[in-house]
C-alpha atoms as a PDB file:
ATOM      1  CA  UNK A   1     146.010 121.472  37.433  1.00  0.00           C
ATOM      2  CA  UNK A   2     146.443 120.380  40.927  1.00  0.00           C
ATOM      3  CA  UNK A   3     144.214 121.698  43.420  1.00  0.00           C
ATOM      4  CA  UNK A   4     145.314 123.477  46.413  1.00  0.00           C
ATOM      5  CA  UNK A   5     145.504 121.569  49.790  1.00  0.00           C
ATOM      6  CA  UNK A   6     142.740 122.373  52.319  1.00  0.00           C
ATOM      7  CA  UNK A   7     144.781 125.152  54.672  1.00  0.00           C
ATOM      8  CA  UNK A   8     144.527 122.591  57.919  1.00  0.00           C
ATOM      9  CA  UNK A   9     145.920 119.572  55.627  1.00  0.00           C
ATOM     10  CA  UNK A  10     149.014 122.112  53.932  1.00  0.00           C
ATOM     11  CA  UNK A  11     149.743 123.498  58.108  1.00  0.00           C
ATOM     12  CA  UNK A  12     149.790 119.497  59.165  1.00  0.00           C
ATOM     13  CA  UNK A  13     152.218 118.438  55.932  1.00  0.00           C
ATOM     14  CA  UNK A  14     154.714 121.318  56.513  1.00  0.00           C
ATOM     15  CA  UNK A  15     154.724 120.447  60.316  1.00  0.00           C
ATOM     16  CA  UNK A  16     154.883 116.813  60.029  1.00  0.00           C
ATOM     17  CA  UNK A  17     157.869 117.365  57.602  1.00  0.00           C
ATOM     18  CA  UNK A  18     159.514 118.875  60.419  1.00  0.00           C
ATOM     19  CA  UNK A  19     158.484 116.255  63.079  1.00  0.00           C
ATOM     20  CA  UNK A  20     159.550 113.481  61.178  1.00  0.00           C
ATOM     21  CA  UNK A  21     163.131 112.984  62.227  1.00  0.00           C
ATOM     22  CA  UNK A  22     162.394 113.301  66.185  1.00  0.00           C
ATOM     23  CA  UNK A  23     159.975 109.869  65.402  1.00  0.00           C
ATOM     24  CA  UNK A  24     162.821 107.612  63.785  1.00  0.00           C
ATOM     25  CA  UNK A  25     164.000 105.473  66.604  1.00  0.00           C
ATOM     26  CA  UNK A  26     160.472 105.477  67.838  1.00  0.00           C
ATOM     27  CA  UNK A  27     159.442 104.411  64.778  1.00  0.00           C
ATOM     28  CA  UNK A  28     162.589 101.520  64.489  1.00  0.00           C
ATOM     29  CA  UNK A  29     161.240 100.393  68.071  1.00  0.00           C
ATOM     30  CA  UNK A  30     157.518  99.912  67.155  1.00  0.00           C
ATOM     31  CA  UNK A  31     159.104  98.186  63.965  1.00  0.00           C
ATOM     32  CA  UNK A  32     161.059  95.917  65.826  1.00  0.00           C
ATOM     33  CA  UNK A  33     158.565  94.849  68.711  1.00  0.00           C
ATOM     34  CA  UNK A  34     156.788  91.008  68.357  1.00  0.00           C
ATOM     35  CA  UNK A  35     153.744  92.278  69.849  1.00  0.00           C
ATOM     36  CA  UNK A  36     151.976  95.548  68.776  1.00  0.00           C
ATOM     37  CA  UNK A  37     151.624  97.705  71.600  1.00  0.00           C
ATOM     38  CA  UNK A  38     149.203 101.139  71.466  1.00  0.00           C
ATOM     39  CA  UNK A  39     149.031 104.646  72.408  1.00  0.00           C
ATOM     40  CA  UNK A  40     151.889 106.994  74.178  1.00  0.00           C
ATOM     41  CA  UNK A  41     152.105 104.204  77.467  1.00  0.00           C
ATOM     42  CA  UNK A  42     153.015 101.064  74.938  1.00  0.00           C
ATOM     43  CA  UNK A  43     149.801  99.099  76.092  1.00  0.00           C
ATOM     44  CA  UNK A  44     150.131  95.689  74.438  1.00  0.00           C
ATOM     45  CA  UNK A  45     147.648  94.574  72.280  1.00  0.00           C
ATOM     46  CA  UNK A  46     146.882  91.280  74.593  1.00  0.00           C
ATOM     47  CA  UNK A  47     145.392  93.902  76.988  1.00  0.00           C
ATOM     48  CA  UNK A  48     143.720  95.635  74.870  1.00  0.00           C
ATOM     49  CA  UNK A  49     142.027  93.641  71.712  1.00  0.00           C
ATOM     50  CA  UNK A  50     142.346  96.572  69.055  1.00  0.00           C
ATOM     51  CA  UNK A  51     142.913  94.113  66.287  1.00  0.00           C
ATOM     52  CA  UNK A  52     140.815  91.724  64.925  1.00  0.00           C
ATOM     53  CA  UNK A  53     141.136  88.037  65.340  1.00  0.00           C
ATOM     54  CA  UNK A  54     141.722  87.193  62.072  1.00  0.00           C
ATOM     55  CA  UNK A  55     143.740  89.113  59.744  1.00  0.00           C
ATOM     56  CA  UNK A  56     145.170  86.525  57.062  1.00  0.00           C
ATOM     57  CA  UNK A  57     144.765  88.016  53.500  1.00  0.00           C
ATOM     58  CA  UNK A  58     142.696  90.815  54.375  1.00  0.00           C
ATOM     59  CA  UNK A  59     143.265  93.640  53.271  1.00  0.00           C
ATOM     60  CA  UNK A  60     144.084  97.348  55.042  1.00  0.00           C
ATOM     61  CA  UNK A  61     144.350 100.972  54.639  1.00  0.00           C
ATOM     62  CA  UNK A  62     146.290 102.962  57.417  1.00  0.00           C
ATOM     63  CA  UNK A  63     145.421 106.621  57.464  1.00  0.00           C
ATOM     64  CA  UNK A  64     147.883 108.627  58.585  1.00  0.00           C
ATOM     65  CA  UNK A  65     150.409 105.525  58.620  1.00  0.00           C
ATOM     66  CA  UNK A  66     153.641 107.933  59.626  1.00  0.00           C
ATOM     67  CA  UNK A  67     156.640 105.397  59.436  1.00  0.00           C
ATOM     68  CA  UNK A  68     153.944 102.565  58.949  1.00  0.00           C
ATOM     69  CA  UNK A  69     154.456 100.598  62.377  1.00  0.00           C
ATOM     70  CA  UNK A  70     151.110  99.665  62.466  1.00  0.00           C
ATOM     71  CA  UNK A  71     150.580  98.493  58.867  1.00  0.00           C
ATOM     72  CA  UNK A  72     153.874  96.088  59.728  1.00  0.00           C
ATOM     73  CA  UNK A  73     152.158  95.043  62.067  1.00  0.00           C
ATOM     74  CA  UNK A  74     149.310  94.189  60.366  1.00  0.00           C
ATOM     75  CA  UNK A  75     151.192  92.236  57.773  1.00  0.00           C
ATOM     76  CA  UNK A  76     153.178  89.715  59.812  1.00  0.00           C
ATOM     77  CA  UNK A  77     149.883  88.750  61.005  1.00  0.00           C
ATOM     78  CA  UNK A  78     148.487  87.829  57.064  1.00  0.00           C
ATOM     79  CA  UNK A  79     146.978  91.191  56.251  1.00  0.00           C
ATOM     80  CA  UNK A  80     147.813  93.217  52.692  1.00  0.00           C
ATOM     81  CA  UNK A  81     148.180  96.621  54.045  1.00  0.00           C
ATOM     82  CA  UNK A  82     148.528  99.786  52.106  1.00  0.00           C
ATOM     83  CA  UNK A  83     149.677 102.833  53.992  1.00  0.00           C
ATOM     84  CA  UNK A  84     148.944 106.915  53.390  1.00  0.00           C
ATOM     85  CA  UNK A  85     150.375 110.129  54.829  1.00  0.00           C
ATOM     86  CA  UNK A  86     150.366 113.365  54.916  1.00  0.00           C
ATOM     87  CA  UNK A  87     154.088 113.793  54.919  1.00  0.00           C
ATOM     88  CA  UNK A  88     156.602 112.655  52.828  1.00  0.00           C
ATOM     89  CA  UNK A  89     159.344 112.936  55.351  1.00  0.00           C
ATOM     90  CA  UNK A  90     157.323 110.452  57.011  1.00  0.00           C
ATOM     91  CA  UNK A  91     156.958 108.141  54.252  1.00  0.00           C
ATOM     92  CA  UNK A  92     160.577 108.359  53.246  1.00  0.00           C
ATOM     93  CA  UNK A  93     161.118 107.061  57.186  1.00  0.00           C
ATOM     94  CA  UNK A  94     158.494 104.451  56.630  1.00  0.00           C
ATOM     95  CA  UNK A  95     159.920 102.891  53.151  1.00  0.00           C
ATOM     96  CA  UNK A  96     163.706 102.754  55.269  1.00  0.00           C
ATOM     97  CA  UNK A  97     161.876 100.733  57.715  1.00  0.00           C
ATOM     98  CA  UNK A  98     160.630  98.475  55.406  1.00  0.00           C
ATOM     99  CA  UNK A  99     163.896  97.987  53.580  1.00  0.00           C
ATOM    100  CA  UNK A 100     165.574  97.717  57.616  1.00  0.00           C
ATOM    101  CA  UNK A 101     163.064  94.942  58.462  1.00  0.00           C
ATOM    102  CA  UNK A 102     162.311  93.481  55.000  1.00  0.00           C
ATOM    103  CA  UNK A 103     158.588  94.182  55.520  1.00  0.00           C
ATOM    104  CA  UNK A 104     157.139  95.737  51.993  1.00  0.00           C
ATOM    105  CA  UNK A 105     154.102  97.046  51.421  1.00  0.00           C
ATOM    106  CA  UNK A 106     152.341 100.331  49.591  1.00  0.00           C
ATOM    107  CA  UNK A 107     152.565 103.718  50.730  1.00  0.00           C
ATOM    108  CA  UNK A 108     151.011 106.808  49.198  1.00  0.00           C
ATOM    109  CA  UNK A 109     151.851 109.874  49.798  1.00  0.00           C
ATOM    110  CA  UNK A 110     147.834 112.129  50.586  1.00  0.00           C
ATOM    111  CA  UNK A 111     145.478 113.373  52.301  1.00  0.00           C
ATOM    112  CA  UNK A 112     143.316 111.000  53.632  1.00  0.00           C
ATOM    113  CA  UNK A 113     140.483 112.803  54.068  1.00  0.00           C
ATOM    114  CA  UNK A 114     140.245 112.214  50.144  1.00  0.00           C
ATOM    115  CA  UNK A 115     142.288 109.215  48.859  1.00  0.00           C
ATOM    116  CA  UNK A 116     142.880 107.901  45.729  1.00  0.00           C
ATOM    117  CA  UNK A 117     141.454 104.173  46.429  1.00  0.00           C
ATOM    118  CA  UNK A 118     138.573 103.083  45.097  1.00  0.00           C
ATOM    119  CA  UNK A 119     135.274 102.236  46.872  1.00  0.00           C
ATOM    120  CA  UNK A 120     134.923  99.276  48.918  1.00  0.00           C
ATOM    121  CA  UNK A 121     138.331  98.729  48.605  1.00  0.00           C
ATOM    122  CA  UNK A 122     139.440  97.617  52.103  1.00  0.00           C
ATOM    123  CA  UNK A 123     138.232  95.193  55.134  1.00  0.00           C
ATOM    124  CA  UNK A 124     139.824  97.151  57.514  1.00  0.00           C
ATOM    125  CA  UNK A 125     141.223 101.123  57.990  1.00  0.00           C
ATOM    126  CA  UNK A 126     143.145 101.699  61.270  1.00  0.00           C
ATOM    127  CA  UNK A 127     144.319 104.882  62.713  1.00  0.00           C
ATOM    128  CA  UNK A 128     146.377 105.107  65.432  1.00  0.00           C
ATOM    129  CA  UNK A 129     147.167 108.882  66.502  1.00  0.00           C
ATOM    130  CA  UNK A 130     146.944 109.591  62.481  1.00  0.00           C
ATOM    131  CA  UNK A 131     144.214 110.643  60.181  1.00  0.00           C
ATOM    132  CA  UNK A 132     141.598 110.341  63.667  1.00  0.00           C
ATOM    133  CA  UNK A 133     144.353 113.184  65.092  1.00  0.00           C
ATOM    134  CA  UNK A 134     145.078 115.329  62.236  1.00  0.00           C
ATOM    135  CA  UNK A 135     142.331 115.117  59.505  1.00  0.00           C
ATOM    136  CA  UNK A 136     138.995 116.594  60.068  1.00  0.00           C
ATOM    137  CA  UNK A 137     136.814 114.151  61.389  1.00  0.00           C
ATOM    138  CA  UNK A 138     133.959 115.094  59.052  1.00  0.00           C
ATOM    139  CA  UNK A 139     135.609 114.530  56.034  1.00  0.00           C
ATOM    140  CA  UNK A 140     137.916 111.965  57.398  1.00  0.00           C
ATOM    141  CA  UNK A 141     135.396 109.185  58.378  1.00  0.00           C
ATOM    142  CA  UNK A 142     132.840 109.373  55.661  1.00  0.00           C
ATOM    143  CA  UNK A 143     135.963 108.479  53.370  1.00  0.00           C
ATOM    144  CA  UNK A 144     136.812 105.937  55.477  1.00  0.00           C
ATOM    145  CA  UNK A 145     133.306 105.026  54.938  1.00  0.00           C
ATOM    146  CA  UNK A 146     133.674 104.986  51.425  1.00  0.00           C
ATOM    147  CA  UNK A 147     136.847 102.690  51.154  1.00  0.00           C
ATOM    148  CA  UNK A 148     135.324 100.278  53.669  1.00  0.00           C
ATOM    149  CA  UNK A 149     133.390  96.717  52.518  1.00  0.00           C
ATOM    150  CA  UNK A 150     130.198  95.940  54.497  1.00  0.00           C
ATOM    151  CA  UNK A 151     130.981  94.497  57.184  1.00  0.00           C
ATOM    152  CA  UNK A 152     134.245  96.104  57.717  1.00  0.00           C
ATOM    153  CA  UNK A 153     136.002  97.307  60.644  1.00  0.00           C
ATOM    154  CA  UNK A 154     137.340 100.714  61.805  1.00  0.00           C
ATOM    155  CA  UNK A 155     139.610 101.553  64.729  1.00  0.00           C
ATOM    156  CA  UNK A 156     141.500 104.441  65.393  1.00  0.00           C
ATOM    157  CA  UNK A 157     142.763 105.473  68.262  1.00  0.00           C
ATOM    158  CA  UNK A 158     143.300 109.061  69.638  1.00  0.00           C
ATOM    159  CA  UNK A 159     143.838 111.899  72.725  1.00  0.00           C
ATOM    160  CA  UNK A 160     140.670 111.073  75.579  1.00  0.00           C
ATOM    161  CA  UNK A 161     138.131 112.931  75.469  1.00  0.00           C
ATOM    162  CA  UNK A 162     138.557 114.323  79.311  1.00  0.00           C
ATOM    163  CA  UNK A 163     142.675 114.781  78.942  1.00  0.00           C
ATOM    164  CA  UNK A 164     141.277 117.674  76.137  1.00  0.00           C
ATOM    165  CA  UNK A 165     139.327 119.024  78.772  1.00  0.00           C
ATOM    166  CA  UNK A 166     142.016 118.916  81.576  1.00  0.00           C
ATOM    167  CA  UNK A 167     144.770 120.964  79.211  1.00  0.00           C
ATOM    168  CA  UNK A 168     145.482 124.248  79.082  1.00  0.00           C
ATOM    169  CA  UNK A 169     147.958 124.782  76.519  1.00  0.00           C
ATOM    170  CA  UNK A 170     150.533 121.230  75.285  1.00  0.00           C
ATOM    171  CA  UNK A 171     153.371 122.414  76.555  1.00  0.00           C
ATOM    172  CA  UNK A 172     155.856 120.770  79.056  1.00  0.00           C
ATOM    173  CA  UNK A 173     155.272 122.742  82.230  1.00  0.00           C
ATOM    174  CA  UNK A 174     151.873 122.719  82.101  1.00  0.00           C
ATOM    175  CA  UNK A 175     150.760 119.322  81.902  1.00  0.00           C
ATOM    176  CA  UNK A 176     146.704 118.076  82.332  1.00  0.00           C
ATOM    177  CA  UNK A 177     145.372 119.314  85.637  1.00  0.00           C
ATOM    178  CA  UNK A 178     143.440 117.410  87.877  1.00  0.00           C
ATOM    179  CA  UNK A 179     140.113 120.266  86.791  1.00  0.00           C
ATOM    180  CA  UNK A 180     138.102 121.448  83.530  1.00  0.00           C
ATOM    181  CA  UNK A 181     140.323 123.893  81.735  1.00  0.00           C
ATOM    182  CA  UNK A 182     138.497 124.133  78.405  1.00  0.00           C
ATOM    183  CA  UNK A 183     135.246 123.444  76.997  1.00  0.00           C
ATOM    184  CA  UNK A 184     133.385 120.750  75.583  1.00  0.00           C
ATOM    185  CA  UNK A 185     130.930 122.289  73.851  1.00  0.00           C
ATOM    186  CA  UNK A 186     132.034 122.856  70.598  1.00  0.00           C
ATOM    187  CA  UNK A 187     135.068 120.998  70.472  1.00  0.00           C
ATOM    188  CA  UNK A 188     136.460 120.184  67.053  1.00  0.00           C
ATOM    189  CA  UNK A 189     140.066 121.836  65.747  1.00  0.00           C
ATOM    190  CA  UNK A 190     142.397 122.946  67.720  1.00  0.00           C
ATOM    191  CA  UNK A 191     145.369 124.870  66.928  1.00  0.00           C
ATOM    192  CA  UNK A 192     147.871 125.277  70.294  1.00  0.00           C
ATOM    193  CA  UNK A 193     149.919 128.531  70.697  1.00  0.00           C
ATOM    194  CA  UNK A 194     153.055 126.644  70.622  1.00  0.00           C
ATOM    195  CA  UNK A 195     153.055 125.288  67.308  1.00  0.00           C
ATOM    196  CA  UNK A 196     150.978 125.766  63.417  1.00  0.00           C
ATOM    197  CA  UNK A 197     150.007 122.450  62.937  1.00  0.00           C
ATOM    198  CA  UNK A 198     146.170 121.926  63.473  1.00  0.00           C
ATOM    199  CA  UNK A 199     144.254 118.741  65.507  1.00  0.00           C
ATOM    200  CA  UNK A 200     140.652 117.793  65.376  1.00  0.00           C
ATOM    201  CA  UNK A 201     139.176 116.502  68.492  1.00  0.00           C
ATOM    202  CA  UNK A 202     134.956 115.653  69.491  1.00  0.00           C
ATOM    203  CA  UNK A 203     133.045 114.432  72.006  1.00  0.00           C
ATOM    204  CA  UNK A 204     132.229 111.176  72.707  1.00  0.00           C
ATOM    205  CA  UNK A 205     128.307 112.213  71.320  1.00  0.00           C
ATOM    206  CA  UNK A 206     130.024 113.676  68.021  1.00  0.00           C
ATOM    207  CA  UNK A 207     131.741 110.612  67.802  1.00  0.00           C
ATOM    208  CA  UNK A 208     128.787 108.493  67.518  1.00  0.00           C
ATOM    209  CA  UNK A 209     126.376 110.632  66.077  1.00  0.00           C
ATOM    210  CA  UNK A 210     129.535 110.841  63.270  1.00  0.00           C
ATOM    211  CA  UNK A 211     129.757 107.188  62.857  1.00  0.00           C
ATOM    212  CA  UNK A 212     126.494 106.202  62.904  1.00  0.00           C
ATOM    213  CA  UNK A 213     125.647 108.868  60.496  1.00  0.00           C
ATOM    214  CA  UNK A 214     127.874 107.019  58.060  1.00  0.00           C
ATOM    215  CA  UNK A 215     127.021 103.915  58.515  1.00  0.00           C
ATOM    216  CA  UNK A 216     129.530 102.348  61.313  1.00  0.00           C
ATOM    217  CA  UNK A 217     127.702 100.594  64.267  1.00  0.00           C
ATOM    218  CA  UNK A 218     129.461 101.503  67.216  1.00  0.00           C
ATOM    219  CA  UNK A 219     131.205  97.950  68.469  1.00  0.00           C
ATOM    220  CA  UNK A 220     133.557  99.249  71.747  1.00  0.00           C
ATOM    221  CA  UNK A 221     135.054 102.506  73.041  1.00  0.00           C
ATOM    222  CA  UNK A 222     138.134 101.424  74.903  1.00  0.00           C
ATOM    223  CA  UNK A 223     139.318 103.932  77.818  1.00  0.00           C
ATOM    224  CA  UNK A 224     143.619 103.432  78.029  1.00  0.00           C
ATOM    225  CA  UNK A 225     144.937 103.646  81.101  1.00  0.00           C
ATOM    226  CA  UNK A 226     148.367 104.206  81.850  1.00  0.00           C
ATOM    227  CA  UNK A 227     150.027 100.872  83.162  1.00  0.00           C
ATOM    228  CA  UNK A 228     151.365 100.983  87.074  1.00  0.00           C
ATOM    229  CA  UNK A 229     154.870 100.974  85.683  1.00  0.00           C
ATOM    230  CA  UNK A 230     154.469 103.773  82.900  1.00  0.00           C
ATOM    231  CA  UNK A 231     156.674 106.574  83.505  1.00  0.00           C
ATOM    232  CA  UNK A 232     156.583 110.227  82.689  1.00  0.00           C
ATOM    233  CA  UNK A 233     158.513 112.019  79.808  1.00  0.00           C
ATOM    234  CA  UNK A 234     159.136 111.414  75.996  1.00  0.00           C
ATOM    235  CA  UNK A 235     156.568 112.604  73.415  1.00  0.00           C
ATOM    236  CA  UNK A 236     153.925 113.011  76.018  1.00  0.00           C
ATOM    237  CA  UNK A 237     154.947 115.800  78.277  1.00  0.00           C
ATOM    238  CA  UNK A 238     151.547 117.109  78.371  1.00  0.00           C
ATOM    239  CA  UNK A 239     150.221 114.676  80.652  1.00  0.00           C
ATOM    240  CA  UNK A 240     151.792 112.713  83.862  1.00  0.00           C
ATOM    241  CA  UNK A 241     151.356 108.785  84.002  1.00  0.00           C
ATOM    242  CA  UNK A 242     149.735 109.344  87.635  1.00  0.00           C
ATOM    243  CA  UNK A 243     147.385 111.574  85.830  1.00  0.00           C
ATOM    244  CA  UNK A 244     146.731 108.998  83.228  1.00  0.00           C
ATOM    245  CA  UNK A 245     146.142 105.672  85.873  1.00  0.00           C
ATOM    246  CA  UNK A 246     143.207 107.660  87.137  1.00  0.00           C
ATOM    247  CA  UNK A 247     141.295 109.162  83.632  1.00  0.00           C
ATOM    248  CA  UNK A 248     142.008 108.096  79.923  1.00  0.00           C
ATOM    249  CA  UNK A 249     144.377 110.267  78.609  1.00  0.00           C
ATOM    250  CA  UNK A 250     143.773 108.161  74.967  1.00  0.00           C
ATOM    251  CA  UNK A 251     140.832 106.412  73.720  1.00  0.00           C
ATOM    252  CA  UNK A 252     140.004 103.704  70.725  1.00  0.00           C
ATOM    253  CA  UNK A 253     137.028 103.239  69.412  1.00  0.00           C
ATOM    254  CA  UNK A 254     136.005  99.933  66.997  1.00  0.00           C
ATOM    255  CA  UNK A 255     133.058 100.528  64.768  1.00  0.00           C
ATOM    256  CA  UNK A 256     131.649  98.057  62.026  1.00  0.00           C
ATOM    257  CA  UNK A 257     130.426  99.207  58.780  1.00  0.00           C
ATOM    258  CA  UNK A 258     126.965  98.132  58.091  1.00  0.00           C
ATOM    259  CA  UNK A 259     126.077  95.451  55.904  1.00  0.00           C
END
């Protein structure tokens, strides 16, 4: 018999089933694009050195891949990725992609704060606005843990820190102020009035006490700023570019399991 999904993980899969169509041509964009580029501004990865050097025949789990942009990426460069999501609206998006652009690779449909892989399975996991977004950090990264080798590498990439603190409520006429609207102290899940889906943010000190605890030495925490030429609207209504040139409205963070 199949257990129930955690409440948070069931509220993100029916919402995400929803979501899934307004993501398609973003999706077929990041697809298409030579160069990866990160976050809600499109910072290219030459500015910011997310990936690692080398990533010919490794191989790499993407939790929370969505329509698996990311994991493409990862395989023109060499890498054997395999892919998992919460949604399966998602992954149908992602496996249309991959027929589109001729770029195959697993995807499994799960929750990745428990996945089916086995241990020591992978030499890199990468989330970008997935699993480090919508899974509970404290189950989330000791799996990640688990599926890593020693010596292996996690980024993910996620919402700042301060653009959590500078929101009221994510909603379009209300974007981050330039003042403290909510707390830090016990920051974790969120659930905004607007919607049912749930997100799990910390602070930078739950962060690393997190990743240490698990085994990951800390390597960078990169603060994204919004390029001169980035420009309001889309899928990130909640905060202005000016805001974002002058505090990180996202943040990545590159740990290293230890050997």
């Amino acid at each position: 018999m199949t257990e129930p999904l955690p409440e948070h993980v069931a509220a993100n899969r029916e919402a995400w089933d929803r979501y899934a169509q307004d993501y398609v041509e973003s999706g077929r964009r990041s697809w298409a694009s030579a160069e990866p580029s990160w976050g809600i501004w499109g910072v290219p990865e030459s500015e910011l050195h997310l990936l690692p050097d080398d990533l010919e025949g490794k191989d790499t789990i993407e939790l929370g891949c969505g329509t698996g942009y990311v994991s493409a990426w990862l395989a023109r460069r060499g890498a054997r990725p395999v892919g998992i999501d919460n949604s399966a609206a998602q992954l149908e998006n992602a496996r249309t992609f991959q027929r589109e652009f001729g770029i195959e690779f697993p995807v499994h449909l799960g929750n990745a704060e428990a996945t089916p892989f086995p241990d020591a399975s992978f030499d890199l996991a990468i989330s970008e606005y997935g699993a480090c977004l919508w899974a509970d950090p404290y189950r989330w990264v000791p799996e990640a843990a688990r599926l890593l080798r020693p010596g292996g590498q996690l980024v993910f990439l996620t919402n700042g820190v301060i653009l959590q603190l500078a929101v009221e409520e994510r909603v379009a006429d209300d974007p981050a102020k330039d003042a403290l609207r909510r707390p830090l102290f016990g920051m974790h899940r969120t659930v905004w009035p607007d919607d049912t889906s749930v997100e799990f943010h910390l602070p930078h000190g739950g962060w690393i006490r997190l990743l240490r605890q698990h085994g990951f030495d800390i390597e960078r925490l990169v603060e994204i700023q919004a390029p001169a030429d980035a420009v309001d609207g889309g899928m990130h209504r909640f905060v202005t570019a000016d805001w974002a040139r002058k505090w990180p409205s996202e943040e990545a963070w590159i740990a290293r399991k230890r050997s």
